[in-house]
C-alpha atoms as a PDB file:
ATOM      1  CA  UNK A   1       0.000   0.000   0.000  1.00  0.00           C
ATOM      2  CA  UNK A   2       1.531   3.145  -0.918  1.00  0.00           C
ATOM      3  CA  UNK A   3       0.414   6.618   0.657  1.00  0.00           C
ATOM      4  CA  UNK A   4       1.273   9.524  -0.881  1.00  0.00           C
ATOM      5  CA  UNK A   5      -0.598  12.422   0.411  1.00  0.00           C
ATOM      6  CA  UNK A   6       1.926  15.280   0.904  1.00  0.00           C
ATOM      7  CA  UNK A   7       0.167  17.200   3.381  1.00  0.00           C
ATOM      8  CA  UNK A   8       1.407  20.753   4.628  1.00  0.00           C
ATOM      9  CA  UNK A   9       0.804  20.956   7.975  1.00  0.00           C
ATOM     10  CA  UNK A  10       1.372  24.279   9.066  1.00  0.00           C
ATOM     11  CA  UNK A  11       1.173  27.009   6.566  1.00  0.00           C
ATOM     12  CA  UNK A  12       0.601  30.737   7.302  1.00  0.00           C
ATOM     13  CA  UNK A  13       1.258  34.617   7.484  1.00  0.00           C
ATOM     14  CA  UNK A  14       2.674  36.430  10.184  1.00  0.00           C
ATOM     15  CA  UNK A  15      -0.091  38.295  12.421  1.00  0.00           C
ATOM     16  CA  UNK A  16      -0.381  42.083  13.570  1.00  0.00           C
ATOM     17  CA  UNK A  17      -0.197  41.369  16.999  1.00  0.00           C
ATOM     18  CA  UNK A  18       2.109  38.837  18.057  1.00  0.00           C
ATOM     19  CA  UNK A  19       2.821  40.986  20.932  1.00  0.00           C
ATOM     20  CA  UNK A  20      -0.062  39.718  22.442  1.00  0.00           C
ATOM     21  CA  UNK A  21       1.595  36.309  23.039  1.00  0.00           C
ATOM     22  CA  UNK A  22       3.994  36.693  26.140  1.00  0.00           C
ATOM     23  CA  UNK A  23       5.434  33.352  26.008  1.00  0.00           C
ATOM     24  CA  UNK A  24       9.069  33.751  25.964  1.00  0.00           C
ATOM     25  CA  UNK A  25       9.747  30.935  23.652  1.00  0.00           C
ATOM     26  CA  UNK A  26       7.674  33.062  21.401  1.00  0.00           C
ATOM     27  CA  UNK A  27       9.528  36.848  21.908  1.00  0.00           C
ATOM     28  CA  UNK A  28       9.261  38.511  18.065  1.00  0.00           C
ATOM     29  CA  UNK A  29       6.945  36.662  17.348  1.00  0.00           C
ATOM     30  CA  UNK A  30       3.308  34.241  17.273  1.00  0.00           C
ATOM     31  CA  UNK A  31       3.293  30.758  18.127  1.00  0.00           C
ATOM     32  CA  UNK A  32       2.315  29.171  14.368  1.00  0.00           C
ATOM     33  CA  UNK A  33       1.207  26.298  16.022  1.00  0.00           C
ATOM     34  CA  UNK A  34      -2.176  26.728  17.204  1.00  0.00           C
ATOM     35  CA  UNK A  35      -4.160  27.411  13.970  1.00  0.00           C
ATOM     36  CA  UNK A  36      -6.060  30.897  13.779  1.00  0.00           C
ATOM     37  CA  UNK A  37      -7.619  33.850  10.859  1.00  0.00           C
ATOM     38  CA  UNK A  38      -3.331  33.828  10.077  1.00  0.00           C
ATOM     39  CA  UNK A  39      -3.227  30.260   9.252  1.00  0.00           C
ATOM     40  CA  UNK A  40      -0.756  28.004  11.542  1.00  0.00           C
ATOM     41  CA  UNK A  41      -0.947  24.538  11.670  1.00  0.00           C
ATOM     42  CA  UNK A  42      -4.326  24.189  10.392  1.00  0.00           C
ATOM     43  CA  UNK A  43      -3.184  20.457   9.933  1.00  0.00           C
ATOM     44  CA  UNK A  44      -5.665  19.861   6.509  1.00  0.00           C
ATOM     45  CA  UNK A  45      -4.950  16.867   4.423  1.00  0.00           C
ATOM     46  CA  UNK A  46      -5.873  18.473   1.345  1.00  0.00           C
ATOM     47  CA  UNK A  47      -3.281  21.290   1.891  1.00  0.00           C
ATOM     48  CA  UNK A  48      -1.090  19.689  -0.523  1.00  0.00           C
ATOM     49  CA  UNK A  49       0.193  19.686  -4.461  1.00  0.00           C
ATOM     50  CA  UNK A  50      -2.324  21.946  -6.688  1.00  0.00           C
ATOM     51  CA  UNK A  51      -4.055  23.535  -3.470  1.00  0.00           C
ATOM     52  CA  UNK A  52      -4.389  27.184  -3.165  1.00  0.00           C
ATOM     53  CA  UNK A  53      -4.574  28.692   0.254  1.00  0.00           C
ATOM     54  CA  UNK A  54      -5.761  32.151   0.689  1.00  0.00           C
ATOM     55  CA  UNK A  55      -4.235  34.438   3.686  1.00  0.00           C
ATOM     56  CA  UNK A  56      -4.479  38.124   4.296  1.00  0.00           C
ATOM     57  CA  UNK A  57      -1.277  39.858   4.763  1.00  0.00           C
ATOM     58  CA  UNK A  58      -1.422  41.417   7.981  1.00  0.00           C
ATOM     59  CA  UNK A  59       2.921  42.485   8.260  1.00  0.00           C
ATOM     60  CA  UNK A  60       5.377  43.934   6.070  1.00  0.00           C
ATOM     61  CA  UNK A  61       6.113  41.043   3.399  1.00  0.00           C
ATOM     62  CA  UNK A  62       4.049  38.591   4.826  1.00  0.00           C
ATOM     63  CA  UNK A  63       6.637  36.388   6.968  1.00  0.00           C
ATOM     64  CA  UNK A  64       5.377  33.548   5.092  1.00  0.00           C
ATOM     65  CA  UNK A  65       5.815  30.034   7.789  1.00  0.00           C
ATOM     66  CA  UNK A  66       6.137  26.556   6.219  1.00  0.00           C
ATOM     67  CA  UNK A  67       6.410  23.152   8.119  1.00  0.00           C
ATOM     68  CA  UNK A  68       5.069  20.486   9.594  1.00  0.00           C
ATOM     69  CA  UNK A  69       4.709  18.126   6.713  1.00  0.00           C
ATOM     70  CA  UNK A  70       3.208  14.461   6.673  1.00  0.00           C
ATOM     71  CA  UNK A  71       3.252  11.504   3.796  1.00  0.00           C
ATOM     72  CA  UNK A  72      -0.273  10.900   5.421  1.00  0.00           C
ATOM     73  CA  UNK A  73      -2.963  12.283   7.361  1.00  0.00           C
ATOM     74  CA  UNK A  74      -6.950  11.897   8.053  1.00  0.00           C
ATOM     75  CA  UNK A  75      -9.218  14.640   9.484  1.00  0.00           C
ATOM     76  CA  UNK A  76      -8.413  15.232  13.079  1.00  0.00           C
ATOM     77  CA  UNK A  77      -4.871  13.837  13.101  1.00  0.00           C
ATOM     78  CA  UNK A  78      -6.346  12.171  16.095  1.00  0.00           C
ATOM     79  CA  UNK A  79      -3.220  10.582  18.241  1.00  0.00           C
ATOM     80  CA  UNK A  80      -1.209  14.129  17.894  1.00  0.00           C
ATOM     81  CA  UNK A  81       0.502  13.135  14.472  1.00  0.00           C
ATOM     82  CA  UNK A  82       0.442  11.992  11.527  1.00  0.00           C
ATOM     83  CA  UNK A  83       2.822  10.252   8.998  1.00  0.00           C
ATOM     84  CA  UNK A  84       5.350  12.921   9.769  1.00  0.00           C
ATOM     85  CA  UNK A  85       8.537  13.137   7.142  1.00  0.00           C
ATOM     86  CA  UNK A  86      10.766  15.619   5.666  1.00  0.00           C
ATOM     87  CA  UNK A  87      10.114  17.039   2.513  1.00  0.00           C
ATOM     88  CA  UNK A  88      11.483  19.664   0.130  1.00  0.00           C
ATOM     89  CA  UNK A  89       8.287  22.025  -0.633  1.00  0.00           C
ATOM     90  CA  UNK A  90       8.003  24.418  -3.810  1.00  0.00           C
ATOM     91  CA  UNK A  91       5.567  27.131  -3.024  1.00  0.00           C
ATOM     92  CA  UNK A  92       4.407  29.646  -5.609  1.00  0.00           C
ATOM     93  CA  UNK A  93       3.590  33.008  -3.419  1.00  0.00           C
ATOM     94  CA  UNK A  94       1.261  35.392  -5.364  1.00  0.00           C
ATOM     95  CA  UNK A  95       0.592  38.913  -3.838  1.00  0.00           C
ATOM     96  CA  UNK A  96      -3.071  39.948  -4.780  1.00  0.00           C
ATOM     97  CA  UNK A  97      -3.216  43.964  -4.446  1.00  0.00           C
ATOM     98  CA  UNK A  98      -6.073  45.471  -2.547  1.00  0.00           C
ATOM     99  CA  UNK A  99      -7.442  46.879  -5.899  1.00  0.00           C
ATOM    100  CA  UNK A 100      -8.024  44.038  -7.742  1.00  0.00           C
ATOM    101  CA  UNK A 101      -8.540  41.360  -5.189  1.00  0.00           C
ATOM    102  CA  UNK A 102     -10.433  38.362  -6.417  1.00  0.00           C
ATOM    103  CA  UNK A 103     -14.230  38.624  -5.236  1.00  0.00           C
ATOM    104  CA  UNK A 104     -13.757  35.084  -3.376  1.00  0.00           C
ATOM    105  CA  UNK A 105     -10.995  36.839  -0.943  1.00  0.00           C
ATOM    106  CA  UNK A 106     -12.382  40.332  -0.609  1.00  0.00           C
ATOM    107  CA  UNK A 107     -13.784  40.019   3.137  1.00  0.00           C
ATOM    108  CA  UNK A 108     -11.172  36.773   3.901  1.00  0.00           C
ATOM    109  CA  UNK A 109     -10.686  36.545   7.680  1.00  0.00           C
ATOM    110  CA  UNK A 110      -9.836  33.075   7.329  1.00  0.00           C
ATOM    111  CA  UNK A 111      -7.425  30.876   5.556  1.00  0.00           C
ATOM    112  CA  UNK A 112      -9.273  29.412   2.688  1.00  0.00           C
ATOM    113  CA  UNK A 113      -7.940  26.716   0.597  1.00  0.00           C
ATOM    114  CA  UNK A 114      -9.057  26.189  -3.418  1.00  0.00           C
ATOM    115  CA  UNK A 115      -8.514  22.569  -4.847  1.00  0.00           C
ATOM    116  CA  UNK A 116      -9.565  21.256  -8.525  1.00  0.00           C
ATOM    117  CA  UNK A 117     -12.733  20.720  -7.154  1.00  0.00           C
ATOM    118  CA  UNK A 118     -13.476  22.442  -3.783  1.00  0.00           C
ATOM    119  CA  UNK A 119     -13.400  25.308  -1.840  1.00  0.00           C
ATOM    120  CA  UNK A 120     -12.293  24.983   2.006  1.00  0.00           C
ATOM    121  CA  UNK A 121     -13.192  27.541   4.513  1.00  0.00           C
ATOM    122  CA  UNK A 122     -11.384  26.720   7.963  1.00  0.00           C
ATOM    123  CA  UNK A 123     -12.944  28.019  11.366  1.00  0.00           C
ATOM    124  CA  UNK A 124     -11.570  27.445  14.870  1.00  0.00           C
ATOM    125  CA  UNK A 125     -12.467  27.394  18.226  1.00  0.00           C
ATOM    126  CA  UNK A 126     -10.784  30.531  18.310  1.00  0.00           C
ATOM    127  CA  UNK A 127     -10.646  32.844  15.371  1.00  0.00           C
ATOM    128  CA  UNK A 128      -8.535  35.113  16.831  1.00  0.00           C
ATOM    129  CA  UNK A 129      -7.291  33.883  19.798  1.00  0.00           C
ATOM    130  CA  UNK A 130      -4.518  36.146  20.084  1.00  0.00           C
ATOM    131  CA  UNK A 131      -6.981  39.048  20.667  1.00  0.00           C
ATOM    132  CA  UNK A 132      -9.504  37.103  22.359  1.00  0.00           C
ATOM    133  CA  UNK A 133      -7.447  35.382  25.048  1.00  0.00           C
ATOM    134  CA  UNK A 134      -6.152  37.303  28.034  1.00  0.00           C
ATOM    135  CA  UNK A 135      -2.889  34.692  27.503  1.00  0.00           C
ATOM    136  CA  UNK A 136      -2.997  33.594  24.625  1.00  0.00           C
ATOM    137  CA  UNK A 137      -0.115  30.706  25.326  1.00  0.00           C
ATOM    138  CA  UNK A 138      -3.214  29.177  27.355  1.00  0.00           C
ATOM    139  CA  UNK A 139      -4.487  28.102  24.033  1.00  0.00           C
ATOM    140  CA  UNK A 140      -4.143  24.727  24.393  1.00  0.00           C
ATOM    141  CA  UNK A 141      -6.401  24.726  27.271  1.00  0.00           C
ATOM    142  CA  UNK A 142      -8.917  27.368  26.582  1.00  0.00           C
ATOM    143  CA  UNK A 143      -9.445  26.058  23.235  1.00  0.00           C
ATOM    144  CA  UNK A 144     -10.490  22.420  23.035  1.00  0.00           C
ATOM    145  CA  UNK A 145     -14.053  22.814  22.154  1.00  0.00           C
ATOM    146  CA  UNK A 146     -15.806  21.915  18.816  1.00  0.00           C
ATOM    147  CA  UNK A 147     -18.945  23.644  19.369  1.00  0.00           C
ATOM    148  CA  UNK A 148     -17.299  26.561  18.951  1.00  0.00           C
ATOM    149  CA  UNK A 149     -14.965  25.626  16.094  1.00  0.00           C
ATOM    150  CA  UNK A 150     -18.408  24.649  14.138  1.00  0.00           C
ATOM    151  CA  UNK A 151     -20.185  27.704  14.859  1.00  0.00           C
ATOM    152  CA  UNK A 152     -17.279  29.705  13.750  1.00  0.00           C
ATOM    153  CA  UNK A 153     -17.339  27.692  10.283  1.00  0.00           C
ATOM    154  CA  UNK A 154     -20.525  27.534   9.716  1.00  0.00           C
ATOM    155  CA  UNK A 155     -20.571  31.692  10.050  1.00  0.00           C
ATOM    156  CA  UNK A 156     -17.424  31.444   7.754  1.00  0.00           C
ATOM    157  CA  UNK A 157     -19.019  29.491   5.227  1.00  0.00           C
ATOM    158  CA  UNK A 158     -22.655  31.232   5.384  1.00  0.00           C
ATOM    159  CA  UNK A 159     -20.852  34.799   5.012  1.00  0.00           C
ATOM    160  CA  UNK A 160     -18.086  33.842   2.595  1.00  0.00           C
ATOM    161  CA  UNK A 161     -20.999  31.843   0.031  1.00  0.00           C
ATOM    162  CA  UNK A 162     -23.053  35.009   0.516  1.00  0.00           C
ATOM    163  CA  UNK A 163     -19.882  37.410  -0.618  1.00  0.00           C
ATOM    164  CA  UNK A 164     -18.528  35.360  -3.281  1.00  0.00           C
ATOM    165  CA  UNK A 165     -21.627  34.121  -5.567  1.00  0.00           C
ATOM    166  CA  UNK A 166     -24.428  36.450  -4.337  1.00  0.00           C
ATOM    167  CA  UNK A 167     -26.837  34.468  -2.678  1.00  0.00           C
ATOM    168  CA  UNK A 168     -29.610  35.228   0.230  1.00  0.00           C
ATOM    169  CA  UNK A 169     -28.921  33.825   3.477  1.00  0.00           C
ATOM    170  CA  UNK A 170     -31.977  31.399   2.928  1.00  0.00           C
ATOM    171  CA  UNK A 171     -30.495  30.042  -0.479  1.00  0.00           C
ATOM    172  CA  UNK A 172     -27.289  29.924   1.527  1.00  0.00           C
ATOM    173  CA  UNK A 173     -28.484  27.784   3.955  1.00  0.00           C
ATOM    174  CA  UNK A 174     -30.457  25.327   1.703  1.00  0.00           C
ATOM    175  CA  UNK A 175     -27.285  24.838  -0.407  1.00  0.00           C
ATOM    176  CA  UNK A 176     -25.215  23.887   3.021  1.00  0.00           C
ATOM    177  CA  UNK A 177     -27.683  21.466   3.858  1.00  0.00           C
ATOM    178  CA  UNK A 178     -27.512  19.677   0.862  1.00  0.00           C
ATOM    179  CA  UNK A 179     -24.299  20.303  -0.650  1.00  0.00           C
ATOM    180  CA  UNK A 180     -21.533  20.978   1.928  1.00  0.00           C
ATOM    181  CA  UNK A 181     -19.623  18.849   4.190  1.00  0.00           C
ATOM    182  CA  UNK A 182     -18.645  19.811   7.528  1.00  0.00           C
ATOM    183  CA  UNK A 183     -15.580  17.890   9.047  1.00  0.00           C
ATOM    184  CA  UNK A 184     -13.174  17.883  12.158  1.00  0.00           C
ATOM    185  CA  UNK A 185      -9.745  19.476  10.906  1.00  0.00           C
ATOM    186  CA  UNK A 186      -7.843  18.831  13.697  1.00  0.00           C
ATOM    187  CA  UNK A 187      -7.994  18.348  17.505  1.00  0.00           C
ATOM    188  CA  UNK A 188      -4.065  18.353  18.107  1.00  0.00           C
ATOM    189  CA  UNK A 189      -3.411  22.197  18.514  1.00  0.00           C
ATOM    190  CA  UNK A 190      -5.441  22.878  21.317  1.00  0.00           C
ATOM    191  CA  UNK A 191      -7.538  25.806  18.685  1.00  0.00           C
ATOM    192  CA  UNK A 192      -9.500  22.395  17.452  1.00  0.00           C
ATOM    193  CA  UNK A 193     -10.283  23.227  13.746  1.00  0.00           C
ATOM    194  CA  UNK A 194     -13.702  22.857  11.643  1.00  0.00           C
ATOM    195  CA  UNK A 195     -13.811  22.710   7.825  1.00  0.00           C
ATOM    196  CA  UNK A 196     -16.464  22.905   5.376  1.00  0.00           C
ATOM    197  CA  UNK A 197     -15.823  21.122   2.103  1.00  0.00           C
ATOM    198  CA  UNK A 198     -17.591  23.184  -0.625  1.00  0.00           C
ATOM    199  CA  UNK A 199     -18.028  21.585  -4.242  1.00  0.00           C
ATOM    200  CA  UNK A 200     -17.537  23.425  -7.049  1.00  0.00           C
ATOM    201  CA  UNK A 201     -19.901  22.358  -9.028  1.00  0.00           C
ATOM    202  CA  UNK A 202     -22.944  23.656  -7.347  1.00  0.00           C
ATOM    203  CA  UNK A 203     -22.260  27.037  -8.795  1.00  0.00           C
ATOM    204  CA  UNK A 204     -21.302  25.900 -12.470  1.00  0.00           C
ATOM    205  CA  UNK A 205     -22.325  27.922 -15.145  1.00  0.00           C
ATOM    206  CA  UNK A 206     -22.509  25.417 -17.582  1.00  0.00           C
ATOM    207  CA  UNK A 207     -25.667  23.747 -19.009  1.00  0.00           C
ATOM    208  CA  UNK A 208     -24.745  20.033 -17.720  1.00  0.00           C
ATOM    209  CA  UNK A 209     -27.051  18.189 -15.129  1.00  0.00           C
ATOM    210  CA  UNK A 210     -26.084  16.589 -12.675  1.00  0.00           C
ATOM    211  CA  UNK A 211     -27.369  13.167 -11.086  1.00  0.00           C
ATOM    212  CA  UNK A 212     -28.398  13.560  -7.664  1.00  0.00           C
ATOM    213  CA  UNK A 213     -28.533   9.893  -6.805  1.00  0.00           C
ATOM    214  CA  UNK A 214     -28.163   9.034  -3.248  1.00  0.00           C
ATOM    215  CA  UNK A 215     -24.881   7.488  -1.971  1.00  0.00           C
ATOM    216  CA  UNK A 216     -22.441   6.995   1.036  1.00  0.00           C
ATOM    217  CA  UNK A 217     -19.836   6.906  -0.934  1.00  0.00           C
ATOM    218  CA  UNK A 218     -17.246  10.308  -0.933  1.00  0.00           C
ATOM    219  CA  UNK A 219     -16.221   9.256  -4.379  1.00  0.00           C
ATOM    220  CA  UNK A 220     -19.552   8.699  -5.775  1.00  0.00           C
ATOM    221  CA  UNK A 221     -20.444  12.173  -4.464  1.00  0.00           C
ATOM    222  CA  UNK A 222     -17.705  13.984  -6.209  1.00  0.00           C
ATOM    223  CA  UNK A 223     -18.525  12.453  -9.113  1.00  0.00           C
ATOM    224  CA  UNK A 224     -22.195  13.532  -9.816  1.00  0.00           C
ATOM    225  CA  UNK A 225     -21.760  15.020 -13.095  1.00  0.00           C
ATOM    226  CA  UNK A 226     -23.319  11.964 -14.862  1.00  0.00           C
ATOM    227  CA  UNK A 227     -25.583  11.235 -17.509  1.00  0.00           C
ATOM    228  CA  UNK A 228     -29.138  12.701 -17.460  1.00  0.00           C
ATOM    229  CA  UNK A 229     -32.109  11.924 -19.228  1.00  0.00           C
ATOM    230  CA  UNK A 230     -32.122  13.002 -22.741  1.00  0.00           C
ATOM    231  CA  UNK A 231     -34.939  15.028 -24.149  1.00  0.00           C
ATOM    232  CA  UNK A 232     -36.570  12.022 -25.999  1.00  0.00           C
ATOM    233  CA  UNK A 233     -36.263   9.967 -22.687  1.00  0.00           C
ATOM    234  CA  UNK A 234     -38.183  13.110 -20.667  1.00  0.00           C
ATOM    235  CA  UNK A 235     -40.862  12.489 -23.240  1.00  0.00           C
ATOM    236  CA  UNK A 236     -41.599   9.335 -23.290  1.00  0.00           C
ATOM    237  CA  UNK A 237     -42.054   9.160 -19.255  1.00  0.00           C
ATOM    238  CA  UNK A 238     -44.098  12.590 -19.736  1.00  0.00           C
ATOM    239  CA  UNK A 239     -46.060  10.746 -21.930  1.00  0.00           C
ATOM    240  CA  UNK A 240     -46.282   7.427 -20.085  1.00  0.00           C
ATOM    241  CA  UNK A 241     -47.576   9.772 -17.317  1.00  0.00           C
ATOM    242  CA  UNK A 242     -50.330  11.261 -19.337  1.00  0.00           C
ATOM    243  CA  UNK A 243     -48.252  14.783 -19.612  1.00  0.00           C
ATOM    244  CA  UNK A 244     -49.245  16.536 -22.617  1.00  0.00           C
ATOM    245  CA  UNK A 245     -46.942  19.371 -21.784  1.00  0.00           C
ATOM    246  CA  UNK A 246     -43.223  19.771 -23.497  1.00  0.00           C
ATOM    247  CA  UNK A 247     -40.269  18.849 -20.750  1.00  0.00           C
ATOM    248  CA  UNK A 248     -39.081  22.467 -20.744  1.00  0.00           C
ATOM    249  CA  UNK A 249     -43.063  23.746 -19.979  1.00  0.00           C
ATOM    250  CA  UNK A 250     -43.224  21.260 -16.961  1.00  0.00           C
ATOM    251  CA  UNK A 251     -39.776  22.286 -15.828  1.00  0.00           C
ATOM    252  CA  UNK A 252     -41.466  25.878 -15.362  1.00  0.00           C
ATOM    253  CA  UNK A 253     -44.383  24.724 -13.859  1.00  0.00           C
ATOM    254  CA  UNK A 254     -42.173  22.536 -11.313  1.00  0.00           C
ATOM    255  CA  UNK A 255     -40.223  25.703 -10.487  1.00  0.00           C
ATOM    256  CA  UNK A 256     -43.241  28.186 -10.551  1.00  0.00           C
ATOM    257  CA  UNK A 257     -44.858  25.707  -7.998  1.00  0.00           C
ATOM    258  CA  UNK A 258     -41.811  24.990  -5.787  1.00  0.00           C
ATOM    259  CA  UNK A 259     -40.891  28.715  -5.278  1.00  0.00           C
ATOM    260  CA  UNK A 260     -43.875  30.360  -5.628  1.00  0.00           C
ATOM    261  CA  UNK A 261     -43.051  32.093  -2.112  1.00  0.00           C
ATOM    262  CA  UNK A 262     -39.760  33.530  -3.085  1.00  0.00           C
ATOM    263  CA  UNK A 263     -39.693  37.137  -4.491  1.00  0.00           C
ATOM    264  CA  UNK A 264     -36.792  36.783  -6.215  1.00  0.00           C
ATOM    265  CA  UNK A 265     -36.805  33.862  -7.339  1.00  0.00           C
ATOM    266  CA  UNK A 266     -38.937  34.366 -10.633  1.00  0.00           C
ATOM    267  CA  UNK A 267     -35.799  36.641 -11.873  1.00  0.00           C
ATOM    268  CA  UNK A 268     -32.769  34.106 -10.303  1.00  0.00           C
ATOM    269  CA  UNK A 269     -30.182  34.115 -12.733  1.00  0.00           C
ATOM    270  CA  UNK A 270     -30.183  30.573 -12.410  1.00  0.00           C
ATOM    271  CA  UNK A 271     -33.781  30.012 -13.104  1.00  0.00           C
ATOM    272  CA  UNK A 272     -33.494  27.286 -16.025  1.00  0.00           C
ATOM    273  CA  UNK A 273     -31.157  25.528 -14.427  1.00  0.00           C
ATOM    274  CA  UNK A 274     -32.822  25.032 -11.103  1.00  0.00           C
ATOM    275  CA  UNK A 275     -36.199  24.074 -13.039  1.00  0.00           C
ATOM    276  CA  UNK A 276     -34.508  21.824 -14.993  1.00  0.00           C
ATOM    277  CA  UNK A 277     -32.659  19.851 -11.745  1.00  0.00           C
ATOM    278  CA  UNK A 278     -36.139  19.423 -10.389  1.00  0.00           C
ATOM    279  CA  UNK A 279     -37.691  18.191 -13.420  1.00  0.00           C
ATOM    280  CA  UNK A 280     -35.156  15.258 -14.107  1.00  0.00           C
ATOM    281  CA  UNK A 281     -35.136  14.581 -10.173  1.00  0.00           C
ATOM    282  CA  UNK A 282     -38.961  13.939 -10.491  1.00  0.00           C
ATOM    283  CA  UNK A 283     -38.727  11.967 -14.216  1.00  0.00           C
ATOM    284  CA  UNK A 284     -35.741   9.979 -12.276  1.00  0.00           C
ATOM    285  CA  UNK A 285     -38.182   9.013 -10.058  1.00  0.00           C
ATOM    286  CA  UNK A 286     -40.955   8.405 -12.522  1.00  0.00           C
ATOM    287  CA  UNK A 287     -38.687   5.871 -13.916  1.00  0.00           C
ATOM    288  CA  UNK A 288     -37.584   3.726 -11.342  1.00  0.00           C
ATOM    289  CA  UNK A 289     -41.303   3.701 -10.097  1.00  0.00           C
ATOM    290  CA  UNK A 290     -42.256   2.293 -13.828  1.00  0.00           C
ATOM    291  CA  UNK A 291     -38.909  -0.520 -13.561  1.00  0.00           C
ATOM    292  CA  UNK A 292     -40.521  -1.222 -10.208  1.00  0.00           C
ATOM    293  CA  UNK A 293     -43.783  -2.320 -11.653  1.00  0.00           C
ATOM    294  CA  UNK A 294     -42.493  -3.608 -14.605  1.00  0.00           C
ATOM    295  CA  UNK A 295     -40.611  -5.852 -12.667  1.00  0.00           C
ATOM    296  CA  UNK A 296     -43.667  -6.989 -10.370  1.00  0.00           C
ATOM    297  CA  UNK A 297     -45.060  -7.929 -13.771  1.00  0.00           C
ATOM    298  CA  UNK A 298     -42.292  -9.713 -14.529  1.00  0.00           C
END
């Protein structure tokens, strides 16, 4: 069994107030260990090769801190390490001016991290616990808590979704429930950490469906851009139903009915594509009910 993982363990920016931590071992400077809005050792397995992590520069040329480096790792690094191992790491470091910062990082107070396929917001027990801690070196006591480390993500997530692709706070919400996965970072560093795993795909643009099946499996999840039903297929169950209207006159009907409380929701920008999810979830349904009683025939 090989493992090859590659994780970066700690990874961060210097903060504005490391004078706030008065443990000598620290003078000069912050602790990176405990995780925080800076970064640290936020000890994420996918914090590896062709991740992105996001940091606002709080010093001077950023102080970037590198280390802490396993061949393996799971969510929560549960017995205080991992597969620790020494590696030689090539970062690329790309300064984003204030004036033309990305809209995804415009409000970051949090290290985010973009993969192929997901975005990763991190919260913590403590966001800040250099501010919010009368010692802060007393981390490791004062912060072992996940109820706090979830609320602080879930706020995160909920505020950064809002930001980035101009949603409501109820259409936030509904897409959390369904679509993102909340997981235990770490619970090593004292600051315990809380992710949310954020797919991609539930804000493509493009005009392919996706199959909603239900499944347990991680990778059958992150694979749900799979076939559909093709037009002729919509009519024939349409028709098999008794449905005299055309697939793309139900879909609006579907969508009139299902939102017919929401204001804006006649002018969403994503519309069509909404209607057209709920129309092949209900057809997908149609179908296995008429394989079901073919099948009783049988």
């Amino acid at each position: 069994m090989a493992l090859f993982a590659c994780v970066q363990g700690t990874l961060a920016v210097m903060p504005n107030n490391t004078a706030n931590y008065i443990d000598d071992e620290a003078a000069g400077g912050a602790n990176t260990i405990p995780p925080s809005r800076f970064g640290g050792n936020v000890d994420d397995w996918r914090i590896g090769k062709g991740g992105t992590m996001f940091y606002t520069v709080e010093v001077p040329g950023g102080m970037v801190v590198v280390g802490d480096t396993h061949a393996a790792q799971g969510d929560a690094e549960l017995a205080g390490t991992a597969m620790e191992t020494s590696m030689t790491t090539k970062l690329r470091i790309t300064l984003h001016k204030q004036s033309e910062l990305p809209v995804k990082v415009q409000n970051l107070n949090f290290p985010l991290l973009e993969t192929s396929d997901q975005y990763v917001v991190h919260g913590f027990a403590y966001n800040n616990y250099l501010d919010q801690l009368e010692d802060p070196s007393d981390i490791f006591a004062e912060g072992a808590t996940l109820d706090k480390a979830m609320e602080d993500c879930f706020i995160k997530a909920r505020n950064w979704m809002m930001d980035t692709f101009a949603l409501t706070e109820e259409e936030t919400i509904a897409i959390m429930t369904t679509a993102v996965d909340f997981g235990i970072t770490q619970v090593v560093d004292g600051n315990w950490g809380v992710h949310a795993d954020i797919d991609k795909f539930v804000f493509s643009d493009d005009d392919t469906d996706y199959d909603y099946s239900c499944t347990t499996s991680k990778s059958g999840r992150r694979n749900r851009k799979l076939s559909v039903h093709t037009e002729e297929s919509r009519r024939l169950i349409m028709q098999k139903h008794g449905l005299a209207s055309t697939p793309q006159e139900y879909a609006e009907e579907l969508y009139a009915r299902v939102t017919k409380n929401c204001a804006s929701c006649a002018t969403h920008v994503a519309r069509q594509r909404v209607a057209d999810q709920l129309l092949d979830a209900k057809l997908r349904f149609a179908k296995k009910m008429m394989d079901f009683h073919e099948n009783l025939r049988i």
